[in-house]
N, C-alpha and C. Protein backbone atom coordinates (compact mmCIF):
# COMPACT_ATOMS: atom_id res chain seq x y z
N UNK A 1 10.49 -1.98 -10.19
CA UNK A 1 9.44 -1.17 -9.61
C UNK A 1 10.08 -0.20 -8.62
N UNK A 2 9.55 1.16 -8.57
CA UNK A 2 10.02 2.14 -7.45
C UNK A 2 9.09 1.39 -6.37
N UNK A 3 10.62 1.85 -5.59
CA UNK A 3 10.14 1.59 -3.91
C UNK A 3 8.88 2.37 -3.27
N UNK A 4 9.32 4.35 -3.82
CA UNK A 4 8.10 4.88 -3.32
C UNK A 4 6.75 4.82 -3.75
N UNK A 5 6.30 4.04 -5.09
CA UNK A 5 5.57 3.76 -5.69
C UNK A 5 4.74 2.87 -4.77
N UNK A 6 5.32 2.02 -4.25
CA UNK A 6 4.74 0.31 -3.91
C UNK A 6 4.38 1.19 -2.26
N UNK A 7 5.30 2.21 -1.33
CA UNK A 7 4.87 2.93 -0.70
C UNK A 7 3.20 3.33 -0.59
N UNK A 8 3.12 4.16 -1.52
CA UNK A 8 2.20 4.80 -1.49
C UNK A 8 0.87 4.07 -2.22
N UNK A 9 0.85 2.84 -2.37
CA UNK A 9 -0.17 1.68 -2.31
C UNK A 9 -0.32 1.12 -1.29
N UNK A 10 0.89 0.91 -0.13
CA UNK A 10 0.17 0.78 0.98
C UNK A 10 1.16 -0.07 1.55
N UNK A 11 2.65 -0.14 0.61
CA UNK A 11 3.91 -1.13 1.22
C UNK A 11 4.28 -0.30 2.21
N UNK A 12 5.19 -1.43 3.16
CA UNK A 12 6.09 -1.31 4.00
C UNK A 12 7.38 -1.51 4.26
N UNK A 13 8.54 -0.87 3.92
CA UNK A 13 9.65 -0.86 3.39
C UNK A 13 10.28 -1.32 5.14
N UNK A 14 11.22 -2.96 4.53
CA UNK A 14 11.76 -3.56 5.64
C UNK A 14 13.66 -4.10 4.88
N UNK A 15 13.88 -3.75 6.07
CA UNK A 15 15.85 -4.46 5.11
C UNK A 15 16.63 -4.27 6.70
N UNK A 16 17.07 -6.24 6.41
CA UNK A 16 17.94 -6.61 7.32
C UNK A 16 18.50 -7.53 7.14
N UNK A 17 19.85 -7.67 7.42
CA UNK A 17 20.51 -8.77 7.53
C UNK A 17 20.99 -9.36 5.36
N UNK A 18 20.77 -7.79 4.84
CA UNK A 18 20.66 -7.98 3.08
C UNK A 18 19.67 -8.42 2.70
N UNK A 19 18.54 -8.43 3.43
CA UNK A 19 17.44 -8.25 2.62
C UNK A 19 16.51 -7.35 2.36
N UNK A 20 15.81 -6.47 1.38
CA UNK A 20 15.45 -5.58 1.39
C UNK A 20 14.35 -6.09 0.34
N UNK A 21 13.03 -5.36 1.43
CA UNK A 21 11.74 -5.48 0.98
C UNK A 21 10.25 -5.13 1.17
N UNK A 22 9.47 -4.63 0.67
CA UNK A 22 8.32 -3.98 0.54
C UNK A 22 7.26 -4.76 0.94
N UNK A 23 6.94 -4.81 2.40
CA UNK A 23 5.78 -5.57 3.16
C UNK A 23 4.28 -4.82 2.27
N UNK A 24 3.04 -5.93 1.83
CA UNK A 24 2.23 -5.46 1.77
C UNK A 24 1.21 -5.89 2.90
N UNK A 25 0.61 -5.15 3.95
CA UNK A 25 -0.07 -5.46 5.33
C UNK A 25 -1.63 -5.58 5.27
N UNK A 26 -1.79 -4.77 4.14
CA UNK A 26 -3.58 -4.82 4.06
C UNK A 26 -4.10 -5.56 3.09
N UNK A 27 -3.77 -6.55 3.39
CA UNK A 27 -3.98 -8.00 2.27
C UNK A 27 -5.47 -7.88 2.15
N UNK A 28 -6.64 -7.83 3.23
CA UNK A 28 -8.10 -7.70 2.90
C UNK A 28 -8.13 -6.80 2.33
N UNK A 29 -7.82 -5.58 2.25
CA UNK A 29 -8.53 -4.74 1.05
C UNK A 29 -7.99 -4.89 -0.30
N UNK A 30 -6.19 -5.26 -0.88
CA UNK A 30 -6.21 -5.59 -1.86
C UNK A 30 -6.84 -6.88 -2.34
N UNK A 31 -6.99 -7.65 -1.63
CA UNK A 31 -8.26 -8.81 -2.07
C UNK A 31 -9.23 -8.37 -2.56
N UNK A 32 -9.88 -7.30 -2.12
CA UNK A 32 -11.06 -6.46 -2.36
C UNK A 32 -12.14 -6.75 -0.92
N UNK A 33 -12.05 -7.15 -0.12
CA UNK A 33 -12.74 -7.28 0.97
C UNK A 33 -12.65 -5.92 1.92
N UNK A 34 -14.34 -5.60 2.13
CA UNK A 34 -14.75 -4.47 2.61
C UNK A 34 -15.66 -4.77 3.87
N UNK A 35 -15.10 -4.13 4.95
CA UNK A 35 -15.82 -4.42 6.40
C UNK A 35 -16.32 -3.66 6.91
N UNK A 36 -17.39 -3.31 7.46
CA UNK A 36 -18.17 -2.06 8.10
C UNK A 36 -17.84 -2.92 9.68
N UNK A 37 -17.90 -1.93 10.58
CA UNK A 37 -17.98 -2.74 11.72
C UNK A 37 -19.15 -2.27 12.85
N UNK A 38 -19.33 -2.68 13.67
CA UNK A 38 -19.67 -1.68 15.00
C UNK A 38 -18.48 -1.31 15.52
N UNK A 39 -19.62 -0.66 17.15
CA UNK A 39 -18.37 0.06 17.62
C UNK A 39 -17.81 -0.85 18.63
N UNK A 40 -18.28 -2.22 18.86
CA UNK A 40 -17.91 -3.59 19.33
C UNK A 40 -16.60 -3.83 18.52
N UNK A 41 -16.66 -3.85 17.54
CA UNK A 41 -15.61 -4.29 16.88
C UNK A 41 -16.41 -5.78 15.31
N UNK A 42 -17.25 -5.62 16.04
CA UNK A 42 -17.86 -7.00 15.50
C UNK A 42 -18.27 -6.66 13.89
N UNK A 43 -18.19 -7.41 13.18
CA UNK A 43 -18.59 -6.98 11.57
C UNK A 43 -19.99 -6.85 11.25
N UNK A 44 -20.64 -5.60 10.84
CA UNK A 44 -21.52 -5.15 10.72
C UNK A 44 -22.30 -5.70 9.30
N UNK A 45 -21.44 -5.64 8.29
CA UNK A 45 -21.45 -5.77 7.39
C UNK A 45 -19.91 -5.63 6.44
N UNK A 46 -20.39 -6.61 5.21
CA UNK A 46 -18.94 -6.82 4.73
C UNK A 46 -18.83 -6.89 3.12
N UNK A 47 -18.47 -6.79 1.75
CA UNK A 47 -18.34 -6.60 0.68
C UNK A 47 -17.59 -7.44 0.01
N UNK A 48 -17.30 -8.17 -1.27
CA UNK A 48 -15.84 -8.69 -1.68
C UNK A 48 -15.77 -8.07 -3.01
N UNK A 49 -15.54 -7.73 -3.71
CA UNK A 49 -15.40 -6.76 -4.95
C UNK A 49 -16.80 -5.93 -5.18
N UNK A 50 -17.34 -5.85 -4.24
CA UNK A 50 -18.37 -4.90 -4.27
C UNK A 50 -19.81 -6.41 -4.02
N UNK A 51 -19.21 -6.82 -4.14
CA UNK A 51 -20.62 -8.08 -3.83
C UNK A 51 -20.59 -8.64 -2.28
N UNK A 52 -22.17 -8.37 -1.71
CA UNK A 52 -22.51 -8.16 -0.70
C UNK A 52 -22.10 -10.09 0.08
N UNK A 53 -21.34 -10.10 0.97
CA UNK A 53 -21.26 -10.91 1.80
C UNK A 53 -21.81 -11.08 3.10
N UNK A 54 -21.85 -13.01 3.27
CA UNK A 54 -22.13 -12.90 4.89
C UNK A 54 -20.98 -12.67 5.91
N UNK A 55 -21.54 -11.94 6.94
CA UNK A 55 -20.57 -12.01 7.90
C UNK A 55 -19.48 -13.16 8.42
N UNK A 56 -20.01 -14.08 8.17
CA UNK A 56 -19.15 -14.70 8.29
C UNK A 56 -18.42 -15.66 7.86
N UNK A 57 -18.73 -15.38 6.55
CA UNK A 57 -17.71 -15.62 5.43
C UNK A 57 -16.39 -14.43 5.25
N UNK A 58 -17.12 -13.40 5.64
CA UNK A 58 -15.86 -12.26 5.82
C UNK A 58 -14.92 -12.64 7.02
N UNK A 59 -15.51 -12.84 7.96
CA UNK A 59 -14.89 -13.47 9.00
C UNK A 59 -13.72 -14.25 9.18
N UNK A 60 -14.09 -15.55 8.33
CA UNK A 60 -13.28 -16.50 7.38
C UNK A 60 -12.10 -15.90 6.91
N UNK A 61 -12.61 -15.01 5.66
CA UNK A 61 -11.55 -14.70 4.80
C UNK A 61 -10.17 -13.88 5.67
N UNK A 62 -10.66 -12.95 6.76
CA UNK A 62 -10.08 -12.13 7.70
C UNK A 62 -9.24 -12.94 8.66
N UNK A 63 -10.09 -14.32 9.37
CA UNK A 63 -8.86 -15.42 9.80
C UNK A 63 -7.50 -15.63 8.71
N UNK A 64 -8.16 -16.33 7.44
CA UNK A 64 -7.45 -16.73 6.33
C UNK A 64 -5.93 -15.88 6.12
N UNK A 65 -6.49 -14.42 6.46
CA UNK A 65 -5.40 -13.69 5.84
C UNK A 65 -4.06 -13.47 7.07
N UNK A 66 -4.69 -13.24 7.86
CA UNK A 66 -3.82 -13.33 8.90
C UNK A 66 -2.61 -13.87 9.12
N UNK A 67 -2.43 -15.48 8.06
CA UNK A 67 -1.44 -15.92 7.84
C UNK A 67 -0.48 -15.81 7.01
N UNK A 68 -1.01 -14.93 5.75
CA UNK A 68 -0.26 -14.83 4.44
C UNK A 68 0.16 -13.46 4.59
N UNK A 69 1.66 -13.72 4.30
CA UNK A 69 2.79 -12.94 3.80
C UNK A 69 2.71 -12.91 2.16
N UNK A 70 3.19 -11.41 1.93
CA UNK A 70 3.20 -10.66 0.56
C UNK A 70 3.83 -9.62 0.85
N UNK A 71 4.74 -9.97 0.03
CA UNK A 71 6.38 -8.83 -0.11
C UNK A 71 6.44 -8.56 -1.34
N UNK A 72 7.20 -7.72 -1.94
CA UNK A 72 8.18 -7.51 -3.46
C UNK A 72 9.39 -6.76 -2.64
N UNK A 73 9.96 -8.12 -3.37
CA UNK A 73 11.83 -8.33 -2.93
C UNK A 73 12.27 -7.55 -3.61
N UNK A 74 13.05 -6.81 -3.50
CA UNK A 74 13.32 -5.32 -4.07
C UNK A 74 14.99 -5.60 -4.78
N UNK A 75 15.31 -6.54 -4.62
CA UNK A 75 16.77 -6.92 -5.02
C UNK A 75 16.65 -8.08 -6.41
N UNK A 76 15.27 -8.81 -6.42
CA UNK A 76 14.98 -9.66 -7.49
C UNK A 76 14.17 -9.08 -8.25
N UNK A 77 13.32 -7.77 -7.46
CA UNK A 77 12.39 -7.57 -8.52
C UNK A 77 11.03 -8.61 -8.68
N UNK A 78 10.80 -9.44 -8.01
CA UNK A 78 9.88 -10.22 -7.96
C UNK A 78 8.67 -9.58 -6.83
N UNK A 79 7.55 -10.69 -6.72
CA UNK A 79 6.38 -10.68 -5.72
C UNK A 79 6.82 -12.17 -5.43
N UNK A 80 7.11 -11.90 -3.71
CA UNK A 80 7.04 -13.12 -3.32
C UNK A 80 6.13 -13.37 -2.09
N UNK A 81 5.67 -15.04 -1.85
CA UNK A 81 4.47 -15.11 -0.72
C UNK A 81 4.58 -16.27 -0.26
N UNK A 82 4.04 -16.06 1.09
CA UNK A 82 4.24 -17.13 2.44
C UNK A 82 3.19 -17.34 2.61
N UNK A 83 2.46 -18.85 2.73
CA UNK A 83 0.85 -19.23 2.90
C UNK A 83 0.02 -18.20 2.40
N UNK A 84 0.21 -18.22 1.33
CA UNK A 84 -0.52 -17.19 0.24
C UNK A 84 -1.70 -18.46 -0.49
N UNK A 85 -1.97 -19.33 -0.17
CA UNK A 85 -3.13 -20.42 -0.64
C UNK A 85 -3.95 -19.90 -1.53
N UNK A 86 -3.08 -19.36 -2.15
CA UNK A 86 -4.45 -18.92 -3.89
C UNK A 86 -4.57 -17.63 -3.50
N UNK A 87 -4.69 -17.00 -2.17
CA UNK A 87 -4.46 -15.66 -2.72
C UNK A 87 -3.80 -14.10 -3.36
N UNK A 88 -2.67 -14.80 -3.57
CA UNK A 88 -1.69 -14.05 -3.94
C UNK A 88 -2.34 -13.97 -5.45
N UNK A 89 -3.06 -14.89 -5.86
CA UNK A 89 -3.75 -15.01 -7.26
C UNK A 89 -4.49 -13.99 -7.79
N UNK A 90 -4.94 -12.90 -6.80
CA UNK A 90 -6.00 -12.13 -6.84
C UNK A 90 -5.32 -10.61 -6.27
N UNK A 91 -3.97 -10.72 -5.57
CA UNK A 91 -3.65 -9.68 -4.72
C UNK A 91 -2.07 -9.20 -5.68
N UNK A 92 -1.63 -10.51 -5.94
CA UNK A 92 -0.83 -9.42 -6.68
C UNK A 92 -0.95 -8.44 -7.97
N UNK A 93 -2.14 -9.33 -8.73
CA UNK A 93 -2.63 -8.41 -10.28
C UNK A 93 -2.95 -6.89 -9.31
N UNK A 94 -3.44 -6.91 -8.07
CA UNK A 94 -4.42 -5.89 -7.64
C UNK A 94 -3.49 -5.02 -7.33
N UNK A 95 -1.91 -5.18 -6.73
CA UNK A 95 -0.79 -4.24 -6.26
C UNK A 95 -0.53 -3.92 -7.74
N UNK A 96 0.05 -4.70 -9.01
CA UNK A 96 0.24 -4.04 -10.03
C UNK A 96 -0.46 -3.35 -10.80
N UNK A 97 -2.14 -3.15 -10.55
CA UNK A 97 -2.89 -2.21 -11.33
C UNK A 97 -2.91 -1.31 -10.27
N UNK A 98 -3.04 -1.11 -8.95
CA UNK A 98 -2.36 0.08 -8.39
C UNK A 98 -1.05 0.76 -8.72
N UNK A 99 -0.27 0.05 -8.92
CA UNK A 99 1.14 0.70 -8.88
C UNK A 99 1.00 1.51 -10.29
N UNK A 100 0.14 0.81 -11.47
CA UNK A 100 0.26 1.36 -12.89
C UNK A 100 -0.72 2.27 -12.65
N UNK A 101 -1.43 2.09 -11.95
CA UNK A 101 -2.26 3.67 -11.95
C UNK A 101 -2.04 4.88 -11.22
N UNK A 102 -0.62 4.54 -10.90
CA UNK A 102 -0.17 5.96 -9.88
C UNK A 102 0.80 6.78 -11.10
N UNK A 103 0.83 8.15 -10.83
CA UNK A 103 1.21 8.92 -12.10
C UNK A 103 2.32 8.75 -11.94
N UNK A 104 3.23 8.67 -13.06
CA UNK A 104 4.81 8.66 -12.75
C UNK A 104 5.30 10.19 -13.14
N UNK A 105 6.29 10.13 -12.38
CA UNK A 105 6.86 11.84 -12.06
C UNK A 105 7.37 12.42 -13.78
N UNK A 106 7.43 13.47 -14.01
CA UNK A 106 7.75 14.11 -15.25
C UNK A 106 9.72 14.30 -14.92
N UNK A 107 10.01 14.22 -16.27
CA UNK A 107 11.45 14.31 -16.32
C UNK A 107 12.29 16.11 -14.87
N UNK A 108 10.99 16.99 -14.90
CA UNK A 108 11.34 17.83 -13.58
C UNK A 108 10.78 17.56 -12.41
N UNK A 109 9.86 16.83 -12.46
CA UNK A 109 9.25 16.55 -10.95
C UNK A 109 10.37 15.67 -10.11
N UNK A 110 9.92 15.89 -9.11
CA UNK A 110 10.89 15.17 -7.59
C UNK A 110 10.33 15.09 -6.47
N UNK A 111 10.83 13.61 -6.09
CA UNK A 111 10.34 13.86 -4.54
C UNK A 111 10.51 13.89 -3.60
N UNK A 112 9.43 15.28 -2.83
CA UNK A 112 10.01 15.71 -1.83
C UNK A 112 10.43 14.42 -0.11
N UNK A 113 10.56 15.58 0.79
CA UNK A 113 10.86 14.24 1.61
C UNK A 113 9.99 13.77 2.14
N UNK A 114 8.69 14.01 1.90
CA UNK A 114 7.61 13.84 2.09
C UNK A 114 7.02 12.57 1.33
N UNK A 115 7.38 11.99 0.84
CA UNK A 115 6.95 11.08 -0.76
C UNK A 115 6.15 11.62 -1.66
N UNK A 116 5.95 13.23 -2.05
CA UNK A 116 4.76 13.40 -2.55
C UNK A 116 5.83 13.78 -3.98
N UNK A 117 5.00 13.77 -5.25
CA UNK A 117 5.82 14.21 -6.63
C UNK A 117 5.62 15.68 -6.70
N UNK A 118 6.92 16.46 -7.43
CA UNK A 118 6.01 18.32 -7.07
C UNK A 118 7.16 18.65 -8.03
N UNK A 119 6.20 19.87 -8.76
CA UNK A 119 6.99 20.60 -9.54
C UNK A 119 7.69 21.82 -8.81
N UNK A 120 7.18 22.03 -7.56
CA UNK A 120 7.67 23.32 -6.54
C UNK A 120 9.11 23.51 -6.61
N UNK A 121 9.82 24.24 -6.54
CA UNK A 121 11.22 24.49 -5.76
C UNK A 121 11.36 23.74 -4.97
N UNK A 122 12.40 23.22 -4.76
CA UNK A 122 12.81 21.89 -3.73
C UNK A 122 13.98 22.90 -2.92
N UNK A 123 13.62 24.08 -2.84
CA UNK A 123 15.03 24.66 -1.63
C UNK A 123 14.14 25.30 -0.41
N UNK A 124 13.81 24.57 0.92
CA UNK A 124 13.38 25.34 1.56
C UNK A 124 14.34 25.00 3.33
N UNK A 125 14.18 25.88 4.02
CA UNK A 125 14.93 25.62 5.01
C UNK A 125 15.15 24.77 6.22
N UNK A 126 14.16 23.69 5.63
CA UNK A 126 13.69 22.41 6.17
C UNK A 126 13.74 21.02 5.56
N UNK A 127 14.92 21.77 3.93
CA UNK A 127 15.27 20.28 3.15
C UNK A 127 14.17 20.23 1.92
N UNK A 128 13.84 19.29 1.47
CA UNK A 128 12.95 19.33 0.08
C UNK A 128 11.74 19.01 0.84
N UNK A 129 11.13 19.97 0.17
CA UNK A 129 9.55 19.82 0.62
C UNK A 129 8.72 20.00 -0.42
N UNK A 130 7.69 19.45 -0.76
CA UNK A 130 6.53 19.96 -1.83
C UNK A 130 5.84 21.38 -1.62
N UNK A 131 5.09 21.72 -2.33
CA UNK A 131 4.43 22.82 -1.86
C UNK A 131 3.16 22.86 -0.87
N UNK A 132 2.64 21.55 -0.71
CA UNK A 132 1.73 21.45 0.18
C UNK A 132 2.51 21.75 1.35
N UNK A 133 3.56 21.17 1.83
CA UNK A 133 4.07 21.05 2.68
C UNK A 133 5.13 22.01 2.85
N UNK A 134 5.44 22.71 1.94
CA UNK A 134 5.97 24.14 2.76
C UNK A 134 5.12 24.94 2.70
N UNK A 135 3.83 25.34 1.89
CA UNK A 135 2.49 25.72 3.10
C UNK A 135 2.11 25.95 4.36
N UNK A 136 2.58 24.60 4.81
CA UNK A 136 2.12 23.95 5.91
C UNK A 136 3.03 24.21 6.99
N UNK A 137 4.81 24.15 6.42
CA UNK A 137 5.51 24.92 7.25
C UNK A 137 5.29 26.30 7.47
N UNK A 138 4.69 27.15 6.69
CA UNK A 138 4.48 28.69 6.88
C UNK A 138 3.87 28.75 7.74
N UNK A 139 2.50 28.00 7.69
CA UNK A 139 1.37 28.22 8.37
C UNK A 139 1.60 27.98 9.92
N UNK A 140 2.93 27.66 9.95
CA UNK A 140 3.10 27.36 11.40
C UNK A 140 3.75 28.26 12.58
């Protein structure tokens, strides 16, 4: 799997000590758990694949997650998980139908340093940039 791929689903690229690996942090939403809140902070309302929950069963699930670690070890190529109690069951299918639904770059596309894929010219005087983003340098 590309690194910037698992990126732009929502990993977090960590390497130390020889290990190198792609934190995933928003374990409630690839679960599918959806939270409205106030402006307390307190849960307003809450969702789990689109089916309406109680608060505090969301609650629950939001303690629950707090503990579980979900990586892809980037040197094995695997998904691996720490007090993942069944839910890695549900979260990792959910990172790999993200990752397969992100477009993969064409034999000229590249990416810029931005992570974005672009058919633009990659020579600008600020290094490779997409075209959004040397736009964005003009505009400045």
């Amino acid at each position: 799997m590309e690194i910037q791929k698992l990126i732009e689903i929502g990993g977090v690229e960590w390497s130390k000590n020889g290990k190198h690996r792609i934190y995933f942090n928003n374990l409630a939403e690839l679960f599918g758990l959806k939270i409205e809140r106030y402006n307390t902070g307190q849960i307003c309302s809450a969702t789990l694949d689109g089916d309406k929950i109680s608060n505090k069963v969301a609650h629950n699930y939001l303690i629950e997650l707090m503990d579980v670690k979900i990586w892809f070890d980037v040197k094995t190529q695997e998904f691996c998980e720490l007090n993942g109690d069944g839910y890695e069951e549900d979260i990792f299918p959910e990172i790999k139908r993200r990752y397969a639904a992100l477009p993969t770059p064409t034999t000229t596309q590249k990416i810029c340093d931005c992570g974005h894929y672009t058919d633009y010219p990659m020579s600008t005087a600020n290094g490779s940039s997409c075209e959004d983003c040397y736009d964005n340098m003009e505009n400045r």
